[in-house]
N, C-alpha and C. Protein backbone atom coordinates (compact mmCIF):
# COMPACT_ATOMS: atom_id res chain seq x y z
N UNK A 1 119.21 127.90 79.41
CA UNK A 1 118.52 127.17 80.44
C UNK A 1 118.20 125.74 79.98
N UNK A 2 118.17 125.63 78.77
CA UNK A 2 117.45 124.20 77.77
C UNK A 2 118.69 123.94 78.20
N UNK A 3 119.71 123.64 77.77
CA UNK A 3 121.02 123.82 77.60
C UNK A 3 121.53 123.08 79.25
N UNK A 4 121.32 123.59 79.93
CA UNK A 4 121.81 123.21 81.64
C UNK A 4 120.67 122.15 81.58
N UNK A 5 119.27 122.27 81.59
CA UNK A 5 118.63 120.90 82.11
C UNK A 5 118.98 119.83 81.23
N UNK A 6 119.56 120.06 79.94
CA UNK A 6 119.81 118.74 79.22
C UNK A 6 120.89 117.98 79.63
N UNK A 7 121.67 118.68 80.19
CA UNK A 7 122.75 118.82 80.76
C UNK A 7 122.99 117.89 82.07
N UNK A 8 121.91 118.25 83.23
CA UNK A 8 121.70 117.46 84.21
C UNK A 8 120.91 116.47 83.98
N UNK A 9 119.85 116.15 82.75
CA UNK A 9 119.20 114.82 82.66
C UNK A 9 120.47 113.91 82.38
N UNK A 10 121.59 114.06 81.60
CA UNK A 10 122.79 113.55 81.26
C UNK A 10 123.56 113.21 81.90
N UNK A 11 123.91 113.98 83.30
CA UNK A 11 124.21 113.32 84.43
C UNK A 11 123.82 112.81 84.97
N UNK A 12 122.17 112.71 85.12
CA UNK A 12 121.56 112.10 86.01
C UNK A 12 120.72 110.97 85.23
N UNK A 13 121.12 110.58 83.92
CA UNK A 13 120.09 109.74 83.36
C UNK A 13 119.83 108.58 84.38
N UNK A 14 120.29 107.63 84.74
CA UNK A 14 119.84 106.63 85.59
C UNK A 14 118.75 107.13 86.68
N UNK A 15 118.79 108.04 87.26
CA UNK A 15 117.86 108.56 88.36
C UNK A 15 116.95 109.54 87.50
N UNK A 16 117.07 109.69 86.19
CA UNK A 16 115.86 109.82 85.88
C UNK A 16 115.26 109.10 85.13
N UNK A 17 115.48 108.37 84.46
CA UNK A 17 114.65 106.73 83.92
C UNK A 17 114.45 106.21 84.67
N UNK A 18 114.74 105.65 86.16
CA UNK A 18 114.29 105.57 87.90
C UNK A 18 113.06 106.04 87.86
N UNK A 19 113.01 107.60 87.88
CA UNK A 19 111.74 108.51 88.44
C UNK A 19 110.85 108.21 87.27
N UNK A 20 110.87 108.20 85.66
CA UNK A 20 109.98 108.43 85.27
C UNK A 20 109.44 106.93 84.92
N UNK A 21 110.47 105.80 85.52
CA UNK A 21 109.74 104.32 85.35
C UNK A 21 108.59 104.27 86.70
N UNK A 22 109.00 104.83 88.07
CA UNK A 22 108.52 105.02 88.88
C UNK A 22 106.69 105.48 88.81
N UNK A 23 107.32 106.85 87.91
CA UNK A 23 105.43 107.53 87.59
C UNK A 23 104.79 106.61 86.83
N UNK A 24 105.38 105.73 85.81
CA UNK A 24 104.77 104.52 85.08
C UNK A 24 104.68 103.59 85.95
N UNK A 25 105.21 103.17 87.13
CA UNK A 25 103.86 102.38 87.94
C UNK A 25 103.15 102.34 88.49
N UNK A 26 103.24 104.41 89.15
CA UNK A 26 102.21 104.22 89.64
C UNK A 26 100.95 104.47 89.06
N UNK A 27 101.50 105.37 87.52
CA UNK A 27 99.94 105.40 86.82
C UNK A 27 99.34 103.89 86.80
N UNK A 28 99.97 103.24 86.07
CA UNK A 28 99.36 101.34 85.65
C UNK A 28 99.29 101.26 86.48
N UNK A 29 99.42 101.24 88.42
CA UNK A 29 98.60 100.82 89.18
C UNK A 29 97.42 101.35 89.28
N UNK A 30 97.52 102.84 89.66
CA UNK A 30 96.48 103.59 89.81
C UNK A 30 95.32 103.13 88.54
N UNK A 31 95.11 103.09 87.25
CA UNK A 31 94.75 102.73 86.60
C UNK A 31 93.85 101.30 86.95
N UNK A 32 94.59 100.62 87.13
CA UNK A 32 94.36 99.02 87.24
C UNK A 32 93.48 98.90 88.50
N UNK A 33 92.38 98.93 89.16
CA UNK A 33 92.07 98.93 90.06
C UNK A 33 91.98 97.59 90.82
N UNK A 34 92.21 96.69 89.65
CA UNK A 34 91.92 94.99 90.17
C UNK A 34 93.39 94.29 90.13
N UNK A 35 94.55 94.70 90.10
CA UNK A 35 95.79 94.56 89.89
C UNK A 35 96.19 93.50 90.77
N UNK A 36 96.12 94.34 92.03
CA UNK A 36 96.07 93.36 93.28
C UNK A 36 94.98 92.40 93.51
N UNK A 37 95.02 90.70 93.70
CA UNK A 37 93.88 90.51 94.33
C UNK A 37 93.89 89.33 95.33
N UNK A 38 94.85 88.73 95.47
CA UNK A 38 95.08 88.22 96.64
C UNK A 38 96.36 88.39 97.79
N UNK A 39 95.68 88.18 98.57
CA UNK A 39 94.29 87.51 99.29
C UNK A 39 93.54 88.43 99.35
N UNK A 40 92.18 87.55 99.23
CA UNK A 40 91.28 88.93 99.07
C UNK A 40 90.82 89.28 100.22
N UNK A 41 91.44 89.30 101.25
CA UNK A 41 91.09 90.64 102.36
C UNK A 41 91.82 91.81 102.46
N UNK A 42 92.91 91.63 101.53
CA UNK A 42 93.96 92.75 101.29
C UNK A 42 93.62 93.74 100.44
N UNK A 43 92.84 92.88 99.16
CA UNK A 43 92.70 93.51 98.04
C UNK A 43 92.25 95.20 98.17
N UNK A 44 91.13 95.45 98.74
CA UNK A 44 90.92 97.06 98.86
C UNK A 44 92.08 97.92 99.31
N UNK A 45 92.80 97.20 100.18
CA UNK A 45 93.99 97.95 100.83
C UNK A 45 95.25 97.98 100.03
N UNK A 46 95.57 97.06 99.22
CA UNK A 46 96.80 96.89 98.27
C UNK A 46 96.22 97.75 96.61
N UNK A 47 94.84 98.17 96.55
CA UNK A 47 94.89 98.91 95.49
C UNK A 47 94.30 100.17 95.48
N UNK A 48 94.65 100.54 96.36
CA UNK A 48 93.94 101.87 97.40
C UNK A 48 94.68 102.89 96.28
N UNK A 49 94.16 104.09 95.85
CA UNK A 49 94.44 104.76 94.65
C UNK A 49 95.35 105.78 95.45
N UNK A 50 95.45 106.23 96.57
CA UNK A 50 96.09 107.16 97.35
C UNK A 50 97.41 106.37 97.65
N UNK A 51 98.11 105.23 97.70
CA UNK A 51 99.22 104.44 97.53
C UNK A 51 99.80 104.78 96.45
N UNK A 52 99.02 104.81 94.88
CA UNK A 52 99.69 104.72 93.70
C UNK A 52 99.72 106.45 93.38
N UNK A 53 99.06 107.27 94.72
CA UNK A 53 99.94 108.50 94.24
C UNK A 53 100.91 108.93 94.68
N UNK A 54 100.85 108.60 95.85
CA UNK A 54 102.30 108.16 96.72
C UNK A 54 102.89 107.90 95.64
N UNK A 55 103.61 106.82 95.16
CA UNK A 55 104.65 106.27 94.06
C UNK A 55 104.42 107.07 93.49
N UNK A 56 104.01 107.93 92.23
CA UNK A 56 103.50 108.95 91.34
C UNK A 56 104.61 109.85 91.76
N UNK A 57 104.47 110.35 93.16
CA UNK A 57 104.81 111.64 93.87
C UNK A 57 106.15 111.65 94.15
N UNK A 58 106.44 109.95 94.44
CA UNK A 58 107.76 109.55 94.79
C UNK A 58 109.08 109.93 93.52
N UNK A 59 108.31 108.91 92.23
CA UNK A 59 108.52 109.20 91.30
C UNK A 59 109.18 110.23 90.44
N UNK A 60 108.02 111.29 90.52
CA UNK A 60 108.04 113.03 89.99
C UNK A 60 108.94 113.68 90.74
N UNK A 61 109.68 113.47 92.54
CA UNK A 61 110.44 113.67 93.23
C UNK A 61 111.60 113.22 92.75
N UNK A 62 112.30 112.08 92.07
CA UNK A 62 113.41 111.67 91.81
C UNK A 62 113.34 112.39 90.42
N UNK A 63 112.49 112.34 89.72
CA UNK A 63 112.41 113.13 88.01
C UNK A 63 112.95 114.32 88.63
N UNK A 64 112.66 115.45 89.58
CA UNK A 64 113.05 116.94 89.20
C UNK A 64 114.28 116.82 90.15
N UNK A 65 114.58 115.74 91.09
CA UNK A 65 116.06 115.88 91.51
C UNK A 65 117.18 116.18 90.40
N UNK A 66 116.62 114.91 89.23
CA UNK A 66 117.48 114.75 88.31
C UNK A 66 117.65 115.88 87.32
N UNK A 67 116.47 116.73 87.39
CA UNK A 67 116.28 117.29 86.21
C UNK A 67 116.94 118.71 86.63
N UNK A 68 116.94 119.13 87.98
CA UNK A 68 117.67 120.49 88.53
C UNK A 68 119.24 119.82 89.30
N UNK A 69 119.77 118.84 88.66
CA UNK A 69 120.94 118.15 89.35
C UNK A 69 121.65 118.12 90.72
N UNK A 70 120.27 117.53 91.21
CA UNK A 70 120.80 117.34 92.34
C UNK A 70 121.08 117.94 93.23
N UNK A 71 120.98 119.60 93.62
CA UNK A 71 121.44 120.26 94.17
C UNK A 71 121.41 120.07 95.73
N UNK A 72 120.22 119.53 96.49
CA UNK A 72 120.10 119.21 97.69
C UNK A 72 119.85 117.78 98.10
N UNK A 73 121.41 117.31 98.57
CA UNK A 73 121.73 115.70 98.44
C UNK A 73 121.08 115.24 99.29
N UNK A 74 120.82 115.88 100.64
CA UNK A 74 119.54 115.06 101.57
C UNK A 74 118.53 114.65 100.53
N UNK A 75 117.41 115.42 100.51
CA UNK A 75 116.19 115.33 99.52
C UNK A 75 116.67 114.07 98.54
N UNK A 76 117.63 114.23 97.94
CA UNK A 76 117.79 112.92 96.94
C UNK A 76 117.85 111.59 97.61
N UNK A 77 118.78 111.37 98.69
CA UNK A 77 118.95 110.39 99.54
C UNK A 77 117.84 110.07 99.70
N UNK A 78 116.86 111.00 100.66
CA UNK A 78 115.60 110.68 101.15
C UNK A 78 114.43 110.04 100.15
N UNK A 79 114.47 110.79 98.79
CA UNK A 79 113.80 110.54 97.55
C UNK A 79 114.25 108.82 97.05
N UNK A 80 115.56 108.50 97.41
CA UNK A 80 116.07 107.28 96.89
C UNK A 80 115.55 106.13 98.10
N UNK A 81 115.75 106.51 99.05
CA UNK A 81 115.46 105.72 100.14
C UNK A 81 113.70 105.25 100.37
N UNK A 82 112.71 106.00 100.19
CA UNK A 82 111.34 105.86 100.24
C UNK A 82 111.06 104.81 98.21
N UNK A 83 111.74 105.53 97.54
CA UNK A 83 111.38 104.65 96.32
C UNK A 83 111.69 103.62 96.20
N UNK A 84 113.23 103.18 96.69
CA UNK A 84 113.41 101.75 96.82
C UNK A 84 112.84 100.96 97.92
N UNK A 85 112.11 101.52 98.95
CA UNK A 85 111.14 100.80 99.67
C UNK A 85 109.73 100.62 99.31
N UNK A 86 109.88 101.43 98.40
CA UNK A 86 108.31 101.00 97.97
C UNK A 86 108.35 99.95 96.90
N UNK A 87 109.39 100.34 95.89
CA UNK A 87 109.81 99.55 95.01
C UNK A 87 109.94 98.39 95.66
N UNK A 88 110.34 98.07 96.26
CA UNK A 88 110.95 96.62 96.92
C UNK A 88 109.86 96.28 97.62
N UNK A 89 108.92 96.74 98.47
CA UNK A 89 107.50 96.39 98.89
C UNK A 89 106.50 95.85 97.92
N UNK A 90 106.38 96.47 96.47
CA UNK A 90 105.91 95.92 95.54
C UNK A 90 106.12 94.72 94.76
N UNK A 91 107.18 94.82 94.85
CA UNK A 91 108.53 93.65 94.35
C UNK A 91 108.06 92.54 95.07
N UNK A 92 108.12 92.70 96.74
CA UNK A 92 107.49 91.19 97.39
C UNK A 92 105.86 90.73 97.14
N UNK A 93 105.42 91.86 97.32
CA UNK A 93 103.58 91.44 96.97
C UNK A 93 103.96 90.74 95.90
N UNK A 94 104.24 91.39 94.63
CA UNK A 94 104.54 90.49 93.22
C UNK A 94 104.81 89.30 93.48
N UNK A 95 105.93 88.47 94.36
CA UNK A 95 106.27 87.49 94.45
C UNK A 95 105.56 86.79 94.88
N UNK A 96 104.60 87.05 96.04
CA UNK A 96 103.65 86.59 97.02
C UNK A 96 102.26 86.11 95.97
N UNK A 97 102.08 87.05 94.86
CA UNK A 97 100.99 86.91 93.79
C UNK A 97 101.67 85.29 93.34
N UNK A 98 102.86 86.09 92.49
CA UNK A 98 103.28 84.81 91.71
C UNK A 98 103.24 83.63 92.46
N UNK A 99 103.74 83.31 93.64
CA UNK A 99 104.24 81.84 94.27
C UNK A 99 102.98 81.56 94.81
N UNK A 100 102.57 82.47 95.46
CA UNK A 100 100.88 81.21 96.66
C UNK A 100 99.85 82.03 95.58
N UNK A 101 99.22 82.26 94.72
CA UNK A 101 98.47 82.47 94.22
C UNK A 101 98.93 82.11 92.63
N UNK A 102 99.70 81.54 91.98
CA UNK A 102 100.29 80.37 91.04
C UNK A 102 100.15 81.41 89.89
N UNK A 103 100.66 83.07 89.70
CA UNK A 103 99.88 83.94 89.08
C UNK A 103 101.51 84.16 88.11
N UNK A 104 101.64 83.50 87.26
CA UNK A 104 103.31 83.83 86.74
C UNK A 104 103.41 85.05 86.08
N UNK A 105 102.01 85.80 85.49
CA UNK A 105 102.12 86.42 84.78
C UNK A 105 102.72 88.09 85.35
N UNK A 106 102.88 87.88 86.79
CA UNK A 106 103.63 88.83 87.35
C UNK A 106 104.94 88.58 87.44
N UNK A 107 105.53 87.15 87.44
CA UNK A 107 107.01 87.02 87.18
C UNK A 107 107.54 88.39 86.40
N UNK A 108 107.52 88.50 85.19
CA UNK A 108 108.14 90.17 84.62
C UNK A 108 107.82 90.91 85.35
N UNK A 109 106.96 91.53 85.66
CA UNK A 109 107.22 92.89 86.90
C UNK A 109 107.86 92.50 88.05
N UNK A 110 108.05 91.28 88.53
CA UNK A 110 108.67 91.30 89.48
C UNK A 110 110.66 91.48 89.64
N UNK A 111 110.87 90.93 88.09
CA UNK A 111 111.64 91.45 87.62
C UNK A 111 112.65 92.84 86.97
N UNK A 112 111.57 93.22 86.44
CA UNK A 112 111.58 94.99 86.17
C UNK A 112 112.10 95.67 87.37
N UNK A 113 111.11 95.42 88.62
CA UNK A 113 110.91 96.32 90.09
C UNK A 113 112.60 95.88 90.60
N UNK A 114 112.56 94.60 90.38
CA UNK A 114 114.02 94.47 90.99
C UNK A 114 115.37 94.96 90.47
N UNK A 115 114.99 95.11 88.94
CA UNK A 115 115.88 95.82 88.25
C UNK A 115 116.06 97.34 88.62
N UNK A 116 114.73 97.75 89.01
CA UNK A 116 114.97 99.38 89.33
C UNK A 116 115.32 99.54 90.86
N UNK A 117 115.13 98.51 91.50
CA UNK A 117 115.31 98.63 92.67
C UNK A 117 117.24 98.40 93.30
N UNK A 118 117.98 97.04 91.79
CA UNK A 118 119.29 97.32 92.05
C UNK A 118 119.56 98.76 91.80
N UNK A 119 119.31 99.26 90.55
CA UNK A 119 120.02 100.74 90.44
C UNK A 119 119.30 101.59 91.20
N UNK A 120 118.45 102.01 91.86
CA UNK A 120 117.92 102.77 93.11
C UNK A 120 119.41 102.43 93.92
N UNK A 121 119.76 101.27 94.72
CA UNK A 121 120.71 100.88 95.33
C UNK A 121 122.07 101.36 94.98
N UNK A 122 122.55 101.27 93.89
CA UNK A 122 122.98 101.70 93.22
C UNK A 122 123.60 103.01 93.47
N UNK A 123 122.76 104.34 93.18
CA UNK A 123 122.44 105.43 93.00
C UNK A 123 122.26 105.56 94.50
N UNK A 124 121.89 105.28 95.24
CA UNK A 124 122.09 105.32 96.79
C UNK A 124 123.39 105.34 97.39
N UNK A 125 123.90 104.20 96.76
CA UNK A 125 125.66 104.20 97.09
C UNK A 125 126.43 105.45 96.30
N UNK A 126 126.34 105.82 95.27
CA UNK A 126 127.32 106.70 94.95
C UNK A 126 126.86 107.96 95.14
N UNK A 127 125.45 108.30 95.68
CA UNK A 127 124.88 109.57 96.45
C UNK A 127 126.20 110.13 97.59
């Protein structure tokens, strides 16, 4: 059984370094409660802890696709399709931080997100 799941993390490594970069943002968001902060009428709503379990959930969803290989290709599709929208939703706030709020120090994550968000794309296409 060790043996078969090592097996499918191996096929599926990209969609699962995906899922488990995924649960790493949404813990560091969830974590971070001041992450987000402009504009600050958003702020309560952009760091709302029930968002970053969403991603968490999203996350842990692409991890056990990968990890039982894939067997039900809807669910994966669907799993790929909600992460790269969130991914890519995050991706613009980031930008929106960096450019009208002069905050560069999100430049790298905004980078990262887009990196996971080509291979999400990626992994969407050859689904």
């Amino acid at each position: 059984m060790l043996r078969r799941l090592c097996h499918n993390i191996d096929n599926n490594f990209v969609q699962f370094v995906i899922g488990a970069s995924i649960i790493a943002i949404g813990a560091s968001l969830w974590l971070d409660r001041t992450y987000f902060f402009w504009p600050p009428e958003l702020t309560k709503a952009m760091n709302d802890q029930r968002l970053d379990l969403i991603i968490m959930f999203l996350g842990f969803g692409l991890l056990v696709m990968a990890i039982t290989g894939n067997r039900n290709k809807a669910w994966q599709q669907i799993f790929l399709i909600l992460s790269g929208s969130v991914i890519f939703m995050i991706a613009c706030i980031q930008i929106w931080h960096a450019y009208l709020a002069h905050e560069i120090r999100m430049a790298h994550t905004v980078i990262e997100d887009a990196v996971i968000f080509i291979f999400i794309i990626w992994l969407a296409w050859k689904s």
